[in-house]
PDB file of N, CA and C in Angstrom:
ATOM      1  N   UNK A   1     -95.865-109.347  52.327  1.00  0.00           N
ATOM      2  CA  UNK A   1     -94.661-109.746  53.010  1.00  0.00           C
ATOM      3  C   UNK A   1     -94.074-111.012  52.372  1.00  0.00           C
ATOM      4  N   UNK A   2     -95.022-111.322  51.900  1.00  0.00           N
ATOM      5  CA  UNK A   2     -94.438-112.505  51.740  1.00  0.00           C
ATOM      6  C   UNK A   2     -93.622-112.583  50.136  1.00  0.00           C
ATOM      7  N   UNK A   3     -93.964-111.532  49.263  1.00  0.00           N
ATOM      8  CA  UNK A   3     -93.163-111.737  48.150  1.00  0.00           C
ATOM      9  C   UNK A   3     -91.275-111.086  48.586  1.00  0.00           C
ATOM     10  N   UNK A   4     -91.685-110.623  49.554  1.00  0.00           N
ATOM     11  CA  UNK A   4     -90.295-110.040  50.178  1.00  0.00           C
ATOM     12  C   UNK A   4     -89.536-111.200  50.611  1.00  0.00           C
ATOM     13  N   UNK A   5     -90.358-111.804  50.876  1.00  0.00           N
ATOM     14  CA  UNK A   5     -89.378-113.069  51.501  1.00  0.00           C
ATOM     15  C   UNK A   5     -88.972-114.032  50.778  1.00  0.00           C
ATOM     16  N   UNK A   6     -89.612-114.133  49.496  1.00  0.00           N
ATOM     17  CA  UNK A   6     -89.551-115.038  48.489  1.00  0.00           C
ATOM     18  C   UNK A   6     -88.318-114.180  47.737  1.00  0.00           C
ATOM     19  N   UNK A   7     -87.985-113.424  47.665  1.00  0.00           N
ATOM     20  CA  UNK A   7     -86.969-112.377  47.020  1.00  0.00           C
ATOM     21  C   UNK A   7     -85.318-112.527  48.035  1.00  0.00           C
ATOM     22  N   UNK A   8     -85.539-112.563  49.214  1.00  0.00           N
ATOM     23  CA  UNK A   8     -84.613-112.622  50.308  1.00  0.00           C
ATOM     24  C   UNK A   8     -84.672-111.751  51.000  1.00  0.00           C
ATOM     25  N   UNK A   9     -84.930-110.748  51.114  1.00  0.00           N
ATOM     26  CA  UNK A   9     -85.252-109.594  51.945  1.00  0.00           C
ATOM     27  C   UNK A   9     -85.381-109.987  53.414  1.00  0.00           C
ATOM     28  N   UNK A  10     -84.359-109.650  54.049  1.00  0.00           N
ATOM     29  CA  UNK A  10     -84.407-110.048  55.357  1.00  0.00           C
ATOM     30  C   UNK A  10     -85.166-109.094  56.003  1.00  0.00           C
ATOM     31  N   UNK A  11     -86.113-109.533  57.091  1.00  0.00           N
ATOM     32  CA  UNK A  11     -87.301-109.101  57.667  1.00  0.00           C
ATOM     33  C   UNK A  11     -86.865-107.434  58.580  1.00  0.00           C
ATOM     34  N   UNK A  12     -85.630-107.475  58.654  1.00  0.00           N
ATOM     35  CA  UNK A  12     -85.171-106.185  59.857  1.00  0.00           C
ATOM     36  C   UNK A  12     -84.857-105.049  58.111  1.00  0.00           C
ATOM     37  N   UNK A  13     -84.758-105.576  56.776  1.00  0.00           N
ATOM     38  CA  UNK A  13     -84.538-104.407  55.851  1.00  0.00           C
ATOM     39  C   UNK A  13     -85.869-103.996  55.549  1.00  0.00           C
ATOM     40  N   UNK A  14     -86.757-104.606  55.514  1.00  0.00           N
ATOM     41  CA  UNK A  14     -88.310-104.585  54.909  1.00  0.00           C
ATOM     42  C   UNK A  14     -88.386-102.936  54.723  1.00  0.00           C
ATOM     43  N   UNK A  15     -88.858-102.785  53.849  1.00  0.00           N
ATOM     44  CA  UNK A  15     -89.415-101.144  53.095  1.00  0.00           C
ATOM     45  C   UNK A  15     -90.741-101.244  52.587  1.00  0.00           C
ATOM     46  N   UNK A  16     -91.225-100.311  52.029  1.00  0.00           N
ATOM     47  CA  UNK A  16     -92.685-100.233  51.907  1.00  0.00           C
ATOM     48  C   UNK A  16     -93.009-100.476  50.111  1.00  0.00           C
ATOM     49  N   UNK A  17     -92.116-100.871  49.768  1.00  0.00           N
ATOM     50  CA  UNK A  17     -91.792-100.805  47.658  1.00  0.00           C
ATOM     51  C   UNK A  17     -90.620-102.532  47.587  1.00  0.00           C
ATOM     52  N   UNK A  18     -91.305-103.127  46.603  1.00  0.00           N
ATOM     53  CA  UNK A  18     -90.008-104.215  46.070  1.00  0.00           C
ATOM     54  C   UNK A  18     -90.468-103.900  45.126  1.00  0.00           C
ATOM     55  N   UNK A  19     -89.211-103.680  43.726  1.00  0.00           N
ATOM     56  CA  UNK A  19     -89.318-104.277  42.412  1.00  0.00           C
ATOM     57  C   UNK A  19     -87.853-104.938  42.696  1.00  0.00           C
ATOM     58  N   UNK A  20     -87.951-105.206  41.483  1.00  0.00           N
ATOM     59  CA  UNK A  20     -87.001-106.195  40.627  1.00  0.00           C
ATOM     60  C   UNK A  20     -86.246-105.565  39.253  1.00  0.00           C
ATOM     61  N   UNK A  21     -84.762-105.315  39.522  1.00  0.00           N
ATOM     62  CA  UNK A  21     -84.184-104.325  38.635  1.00  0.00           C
ATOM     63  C   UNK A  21     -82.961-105.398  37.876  1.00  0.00           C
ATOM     64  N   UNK A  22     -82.927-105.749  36.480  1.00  0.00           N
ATOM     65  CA  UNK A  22     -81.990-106.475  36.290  1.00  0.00           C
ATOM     66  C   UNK A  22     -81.136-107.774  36.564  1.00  0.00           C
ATOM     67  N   UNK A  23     -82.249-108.196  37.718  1.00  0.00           N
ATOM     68  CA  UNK A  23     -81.372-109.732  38.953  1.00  0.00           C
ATOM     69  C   UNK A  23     -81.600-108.923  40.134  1.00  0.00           C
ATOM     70  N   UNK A  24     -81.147-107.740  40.321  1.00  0.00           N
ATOM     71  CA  UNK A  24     -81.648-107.797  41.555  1.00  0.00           C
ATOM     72  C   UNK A  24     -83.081-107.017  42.289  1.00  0.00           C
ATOM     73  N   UNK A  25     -83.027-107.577  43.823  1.00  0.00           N
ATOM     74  CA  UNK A  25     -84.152-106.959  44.322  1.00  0.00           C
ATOM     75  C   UNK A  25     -83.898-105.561  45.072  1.00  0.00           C
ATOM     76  N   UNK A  26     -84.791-104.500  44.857  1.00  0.00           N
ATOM     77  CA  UNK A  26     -85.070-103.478  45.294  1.00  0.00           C
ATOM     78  C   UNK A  26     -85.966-103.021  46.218  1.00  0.00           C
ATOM     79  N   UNK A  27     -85.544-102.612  47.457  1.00  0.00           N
ATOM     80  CA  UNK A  27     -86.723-102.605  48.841  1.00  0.00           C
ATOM     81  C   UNK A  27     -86.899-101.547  49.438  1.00  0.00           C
ATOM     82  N   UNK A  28     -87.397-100.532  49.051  1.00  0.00           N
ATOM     83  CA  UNK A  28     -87.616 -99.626  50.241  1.00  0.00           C
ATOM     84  C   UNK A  28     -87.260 -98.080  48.740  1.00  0.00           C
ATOM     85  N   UNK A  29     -87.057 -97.260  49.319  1.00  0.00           N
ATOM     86  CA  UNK A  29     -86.941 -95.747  48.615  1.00  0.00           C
ATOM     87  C   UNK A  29     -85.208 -95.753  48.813  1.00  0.00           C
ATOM     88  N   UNK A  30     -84.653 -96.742  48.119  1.00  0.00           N
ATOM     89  CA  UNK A  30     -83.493 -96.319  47.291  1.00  0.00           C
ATOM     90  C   UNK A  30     -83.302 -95.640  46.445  1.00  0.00           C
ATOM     91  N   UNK A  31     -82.232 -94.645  46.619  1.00  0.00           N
ATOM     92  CA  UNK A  31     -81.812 -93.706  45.382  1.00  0.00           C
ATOM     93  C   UNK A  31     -81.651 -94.085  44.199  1.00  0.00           C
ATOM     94  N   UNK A  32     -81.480 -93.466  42.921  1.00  0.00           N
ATOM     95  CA  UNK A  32     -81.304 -93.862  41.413  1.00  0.00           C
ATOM     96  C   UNK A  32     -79.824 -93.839  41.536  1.00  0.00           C
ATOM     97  N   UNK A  33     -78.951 -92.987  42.319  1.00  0.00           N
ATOM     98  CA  UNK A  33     -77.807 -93.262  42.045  1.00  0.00           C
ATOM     99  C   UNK A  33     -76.674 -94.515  42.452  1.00  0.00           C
ATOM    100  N   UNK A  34     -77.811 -95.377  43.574  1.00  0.00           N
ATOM    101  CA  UNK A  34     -77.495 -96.589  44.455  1.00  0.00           C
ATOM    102  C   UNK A  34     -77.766 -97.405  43.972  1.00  0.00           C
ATOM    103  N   UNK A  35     -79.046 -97.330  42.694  1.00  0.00           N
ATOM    104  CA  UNK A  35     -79.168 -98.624  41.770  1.00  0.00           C
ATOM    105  C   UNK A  35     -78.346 -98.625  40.711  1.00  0.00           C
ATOM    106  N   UNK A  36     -77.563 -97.510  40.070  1.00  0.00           N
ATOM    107  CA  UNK A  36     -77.184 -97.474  38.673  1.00  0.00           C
ATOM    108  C   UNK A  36     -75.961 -97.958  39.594  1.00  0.00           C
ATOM    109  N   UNK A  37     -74.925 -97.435  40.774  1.00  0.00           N
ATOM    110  CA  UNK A  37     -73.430 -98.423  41.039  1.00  0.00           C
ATOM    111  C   UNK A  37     -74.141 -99.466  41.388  1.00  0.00           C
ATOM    112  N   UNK A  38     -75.228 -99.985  41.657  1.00  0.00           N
ATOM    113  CA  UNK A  38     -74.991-101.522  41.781  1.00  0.00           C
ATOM    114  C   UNK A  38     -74.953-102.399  40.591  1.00  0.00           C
ATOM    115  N   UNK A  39     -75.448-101.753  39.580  1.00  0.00           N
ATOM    116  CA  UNK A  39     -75.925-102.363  38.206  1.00  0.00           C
ATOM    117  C   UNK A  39     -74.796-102.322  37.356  1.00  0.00           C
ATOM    118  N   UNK A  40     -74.189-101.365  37.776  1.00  0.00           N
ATOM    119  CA  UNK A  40     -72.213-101.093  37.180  1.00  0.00           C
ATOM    120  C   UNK A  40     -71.540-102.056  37.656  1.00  0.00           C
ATOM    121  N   UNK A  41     -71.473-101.665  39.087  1.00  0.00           N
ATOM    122  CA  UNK A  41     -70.167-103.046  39.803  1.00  0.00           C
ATOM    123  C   UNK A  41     -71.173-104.234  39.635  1.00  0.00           C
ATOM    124  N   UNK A  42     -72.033-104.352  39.804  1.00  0.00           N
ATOM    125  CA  UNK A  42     -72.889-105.984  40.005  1.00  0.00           C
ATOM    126  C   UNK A  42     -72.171-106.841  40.832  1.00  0.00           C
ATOM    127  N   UNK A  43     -72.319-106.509  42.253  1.00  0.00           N
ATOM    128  CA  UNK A  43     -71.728-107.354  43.188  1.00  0.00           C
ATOM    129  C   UNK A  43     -72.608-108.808  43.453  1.00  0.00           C
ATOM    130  N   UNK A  44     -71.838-109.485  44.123  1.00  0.00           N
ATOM    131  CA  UNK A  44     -72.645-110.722  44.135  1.00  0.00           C
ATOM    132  C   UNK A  44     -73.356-110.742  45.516  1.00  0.00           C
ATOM    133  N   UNK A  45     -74.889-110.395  45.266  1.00  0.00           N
ATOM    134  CA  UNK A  45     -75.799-109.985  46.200  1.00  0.00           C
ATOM    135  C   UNK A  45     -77.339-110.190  45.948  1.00  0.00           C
ATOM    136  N   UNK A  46     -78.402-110.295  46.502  1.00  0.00           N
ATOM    137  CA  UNK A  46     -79.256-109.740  46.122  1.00  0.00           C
ATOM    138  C   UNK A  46     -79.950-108.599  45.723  1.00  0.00           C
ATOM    139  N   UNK A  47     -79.536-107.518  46.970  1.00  0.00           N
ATOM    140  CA  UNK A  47     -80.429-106.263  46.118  1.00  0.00           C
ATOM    141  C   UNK A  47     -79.929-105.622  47.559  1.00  0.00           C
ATOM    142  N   UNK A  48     -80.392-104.330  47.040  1.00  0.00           N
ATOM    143  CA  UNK A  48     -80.280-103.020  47.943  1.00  0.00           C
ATOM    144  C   UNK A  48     -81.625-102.831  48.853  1.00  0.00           C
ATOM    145  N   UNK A  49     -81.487-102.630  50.151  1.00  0.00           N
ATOM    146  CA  UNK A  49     -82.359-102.241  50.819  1.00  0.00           C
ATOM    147  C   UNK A  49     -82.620-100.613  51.367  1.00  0.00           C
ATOM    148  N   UNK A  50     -83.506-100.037  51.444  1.00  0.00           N
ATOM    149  CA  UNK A  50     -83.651 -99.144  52.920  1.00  0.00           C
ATOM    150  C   UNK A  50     -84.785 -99.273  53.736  1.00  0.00           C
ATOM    151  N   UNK A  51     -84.775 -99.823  54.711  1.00  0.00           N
ATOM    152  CA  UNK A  51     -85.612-100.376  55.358  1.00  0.00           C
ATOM    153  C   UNK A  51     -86.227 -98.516  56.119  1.00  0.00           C
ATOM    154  N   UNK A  52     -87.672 -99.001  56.459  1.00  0.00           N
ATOM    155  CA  UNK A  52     -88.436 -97.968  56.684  1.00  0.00           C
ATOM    156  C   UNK A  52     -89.003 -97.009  55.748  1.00  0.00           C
ATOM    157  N   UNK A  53     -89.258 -95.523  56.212  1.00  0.00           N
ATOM    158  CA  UNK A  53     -89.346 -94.196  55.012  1.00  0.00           C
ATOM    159  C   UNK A  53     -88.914 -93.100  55.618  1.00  0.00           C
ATOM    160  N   UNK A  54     -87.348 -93.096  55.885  1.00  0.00           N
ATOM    161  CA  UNK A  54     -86.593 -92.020  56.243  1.00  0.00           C
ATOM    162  C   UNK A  54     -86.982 -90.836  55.386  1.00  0.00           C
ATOM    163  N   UNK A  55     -86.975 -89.680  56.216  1.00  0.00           N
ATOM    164  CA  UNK A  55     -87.595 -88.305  55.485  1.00  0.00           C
ATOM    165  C   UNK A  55     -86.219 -88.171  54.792  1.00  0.00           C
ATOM    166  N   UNK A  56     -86.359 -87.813  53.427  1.00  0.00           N
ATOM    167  CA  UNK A  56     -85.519 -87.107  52.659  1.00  0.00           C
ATOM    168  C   UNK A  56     -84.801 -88.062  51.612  1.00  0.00           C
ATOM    169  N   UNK A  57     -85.157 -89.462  51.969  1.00  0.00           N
ATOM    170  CA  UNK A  57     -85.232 -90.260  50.649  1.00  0.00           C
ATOM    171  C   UNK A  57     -86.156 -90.246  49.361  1.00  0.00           C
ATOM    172  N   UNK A  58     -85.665 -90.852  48.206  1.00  0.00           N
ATOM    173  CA  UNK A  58     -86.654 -90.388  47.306  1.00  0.00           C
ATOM    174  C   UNK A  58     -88.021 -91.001  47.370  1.00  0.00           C
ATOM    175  N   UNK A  59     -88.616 -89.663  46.945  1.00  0.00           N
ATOM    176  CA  UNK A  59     -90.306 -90.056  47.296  1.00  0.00           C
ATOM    177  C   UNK A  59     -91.040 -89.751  49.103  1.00  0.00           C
ATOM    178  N   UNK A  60     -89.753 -89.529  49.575  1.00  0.00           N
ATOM    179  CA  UNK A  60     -90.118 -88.754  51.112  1.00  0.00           C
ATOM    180  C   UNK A  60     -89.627 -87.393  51.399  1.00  0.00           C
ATOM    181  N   UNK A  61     -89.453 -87.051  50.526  1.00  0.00           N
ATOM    182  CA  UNK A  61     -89.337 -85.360  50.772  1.00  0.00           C
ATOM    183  C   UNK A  61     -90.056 -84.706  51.705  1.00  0.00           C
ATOM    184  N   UNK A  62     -89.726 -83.663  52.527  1.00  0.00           N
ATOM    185  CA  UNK A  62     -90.022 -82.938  53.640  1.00  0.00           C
ATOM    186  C   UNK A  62     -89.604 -81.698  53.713  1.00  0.00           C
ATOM    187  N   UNK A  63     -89.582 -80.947  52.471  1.00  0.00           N
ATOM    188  CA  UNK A  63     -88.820 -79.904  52.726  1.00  0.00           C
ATOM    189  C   UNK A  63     -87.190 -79.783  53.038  1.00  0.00           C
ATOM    190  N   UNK A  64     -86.788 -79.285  53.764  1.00  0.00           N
ATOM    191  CA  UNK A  64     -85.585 -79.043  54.147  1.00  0.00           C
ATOM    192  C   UNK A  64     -85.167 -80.355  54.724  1.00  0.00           C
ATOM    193  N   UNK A  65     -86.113 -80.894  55.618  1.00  0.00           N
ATOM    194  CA  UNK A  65     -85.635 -82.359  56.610  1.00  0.00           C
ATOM    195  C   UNK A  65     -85.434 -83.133  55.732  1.00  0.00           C
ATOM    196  N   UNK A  66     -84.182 -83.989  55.999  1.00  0.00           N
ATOM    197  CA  UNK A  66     -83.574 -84.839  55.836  1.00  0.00           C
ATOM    198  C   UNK A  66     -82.915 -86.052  57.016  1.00  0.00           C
ATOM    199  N   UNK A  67     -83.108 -86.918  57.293  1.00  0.00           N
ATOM    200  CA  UNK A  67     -83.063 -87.739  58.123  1.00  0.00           C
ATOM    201  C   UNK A  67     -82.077 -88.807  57.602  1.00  0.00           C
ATOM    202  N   UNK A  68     -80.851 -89.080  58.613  1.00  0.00           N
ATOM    203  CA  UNK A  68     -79.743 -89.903  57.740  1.00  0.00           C
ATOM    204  C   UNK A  68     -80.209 -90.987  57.007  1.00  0.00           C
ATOM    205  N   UNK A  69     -79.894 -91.703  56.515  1.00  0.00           N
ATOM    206  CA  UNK A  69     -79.939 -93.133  55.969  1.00  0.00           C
ATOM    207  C   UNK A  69     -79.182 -93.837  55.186  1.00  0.00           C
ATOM    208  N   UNK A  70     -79.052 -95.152  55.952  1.00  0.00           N
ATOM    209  CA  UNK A  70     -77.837 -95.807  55.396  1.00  0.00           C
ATOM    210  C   UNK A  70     -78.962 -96.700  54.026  1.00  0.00           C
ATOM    211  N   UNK A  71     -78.171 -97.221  53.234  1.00  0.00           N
ATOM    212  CA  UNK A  71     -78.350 -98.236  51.739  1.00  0.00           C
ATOM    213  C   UNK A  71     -78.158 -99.085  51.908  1.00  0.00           C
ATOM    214  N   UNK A  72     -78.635-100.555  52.150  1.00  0.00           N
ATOM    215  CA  UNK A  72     -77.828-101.769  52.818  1.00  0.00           C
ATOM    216  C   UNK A  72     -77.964-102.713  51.460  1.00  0.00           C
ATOM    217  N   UNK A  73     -76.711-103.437  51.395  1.00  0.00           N
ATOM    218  CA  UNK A  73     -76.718-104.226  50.153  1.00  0.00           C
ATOM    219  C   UNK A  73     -76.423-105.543  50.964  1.00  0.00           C
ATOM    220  N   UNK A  74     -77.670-106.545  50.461  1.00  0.00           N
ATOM    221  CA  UNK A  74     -77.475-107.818  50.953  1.00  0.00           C
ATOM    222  C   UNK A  74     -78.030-108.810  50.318  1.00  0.00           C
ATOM    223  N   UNK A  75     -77.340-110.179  50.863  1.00  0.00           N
ATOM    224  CA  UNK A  75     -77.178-111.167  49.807  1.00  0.00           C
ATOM    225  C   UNK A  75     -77.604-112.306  50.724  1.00  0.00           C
ATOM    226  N   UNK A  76     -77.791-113.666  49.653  1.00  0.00           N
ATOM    227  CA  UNK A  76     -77.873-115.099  50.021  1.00  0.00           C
ATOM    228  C   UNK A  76     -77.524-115.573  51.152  1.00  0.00           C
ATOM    229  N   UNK A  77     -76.516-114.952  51.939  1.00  0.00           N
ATOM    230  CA  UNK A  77     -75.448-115.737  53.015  1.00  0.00           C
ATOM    231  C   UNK A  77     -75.983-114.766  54.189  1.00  0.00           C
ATOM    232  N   UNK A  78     -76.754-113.520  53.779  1.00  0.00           N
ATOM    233  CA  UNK A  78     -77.194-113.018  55.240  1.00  0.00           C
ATOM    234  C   UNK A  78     -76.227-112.065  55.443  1.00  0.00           C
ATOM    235  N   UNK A  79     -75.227-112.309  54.428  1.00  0.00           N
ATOM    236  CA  UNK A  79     -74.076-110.823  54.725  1.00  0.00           C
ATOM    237  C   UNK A  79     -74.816-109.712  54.397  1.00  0.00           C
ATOM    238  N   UNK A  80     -75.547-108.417  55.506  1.00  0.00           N
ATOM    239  CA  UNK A  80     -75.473-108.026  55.037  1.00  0.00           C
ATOM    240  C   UNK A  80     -74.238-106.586  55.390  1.00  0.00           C
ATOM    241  N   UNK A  81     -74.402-105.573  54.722  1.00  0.00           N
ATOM    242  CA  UNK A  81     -73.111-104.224  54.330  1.00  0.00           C
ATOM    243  C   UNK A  81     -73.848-103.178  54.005  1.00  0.00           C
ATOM    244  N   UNK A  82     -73.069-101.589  54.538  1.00  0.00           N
ATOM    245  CA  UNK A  82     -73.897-100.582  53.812  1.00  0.00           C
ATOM    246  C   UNK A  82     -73.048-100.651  52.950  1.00  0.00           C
ATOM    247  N   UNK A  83     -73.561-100.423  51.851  1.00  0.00           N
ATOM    248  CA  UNK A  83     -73.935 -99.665  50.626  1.00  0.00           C
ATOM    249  C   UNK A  83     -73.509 -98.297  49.967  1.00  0.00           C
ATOM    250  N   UNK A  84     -73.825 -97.514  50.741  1.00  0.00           N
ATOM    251  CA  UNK A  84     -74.369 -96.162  50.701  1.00  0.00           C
ATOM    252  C   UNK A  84     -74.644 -95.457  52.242  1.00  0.00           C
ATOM    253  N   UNK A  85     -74.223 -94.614  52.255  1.00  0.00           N
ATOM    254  CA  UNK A  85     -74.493 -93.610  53.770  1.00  0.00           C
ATOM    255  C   UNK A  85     -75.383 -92.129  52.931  1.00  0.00           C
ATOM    256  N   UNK A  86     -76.403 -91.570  53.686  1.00  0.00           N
ATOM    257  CA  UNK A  86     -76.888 -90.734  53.225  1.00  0.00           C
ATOM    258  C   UNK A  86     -77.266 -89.825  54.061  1.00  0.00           C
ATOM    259  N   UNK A  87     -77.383 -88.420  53.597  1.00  0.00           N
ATOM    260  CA  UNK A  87     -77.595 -87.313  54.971  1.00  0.00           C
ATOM    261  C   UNK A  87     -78.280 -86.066  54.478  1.00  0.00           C
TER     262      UNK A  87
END
């Protein structure tokens, strides 16, 4: 937990995975296609979250189930924003 916090990861995004992609931080079973637009636009943020392990994100596959999930992109100031909506 605690390298999460040293990263900024606010405690309500927490996921079960951090790396570190380019500057920013990565938390939880974000998509490849949610890291490559962030790495394009490079907003001024820390990193993308998905907090939990929603079925049907990558690396939680379930068959057919899929369980929504939003992408939350957040930064220094605590702003955080989705991202990404997923279904």
């Amino acid at each position: 937990m605690r390298q999460k916090s040293e990263r900024g990861v606010p405690d309500a995004l927490v996921g079960c995975h951090t790396v570190d992609v380019d500057g920013y931080t990565i938390e939880g079973h974000v998509p490849m296609e949610d890291i490559a637009r962030l790495l394009s636009e490079r907003p001024d943020a820390l990193g993308l979250a998905v907090p939990g392990m929603p079925a049907g994100s990558p690396g939680m596959e379930m068959g057919e189930r899929v369980d929504p999930f939003d992408v939350i992109l957040f930064a220094a100031d605590a702003e955080n924003s989705v991202f990404a909506s997923h279904s």
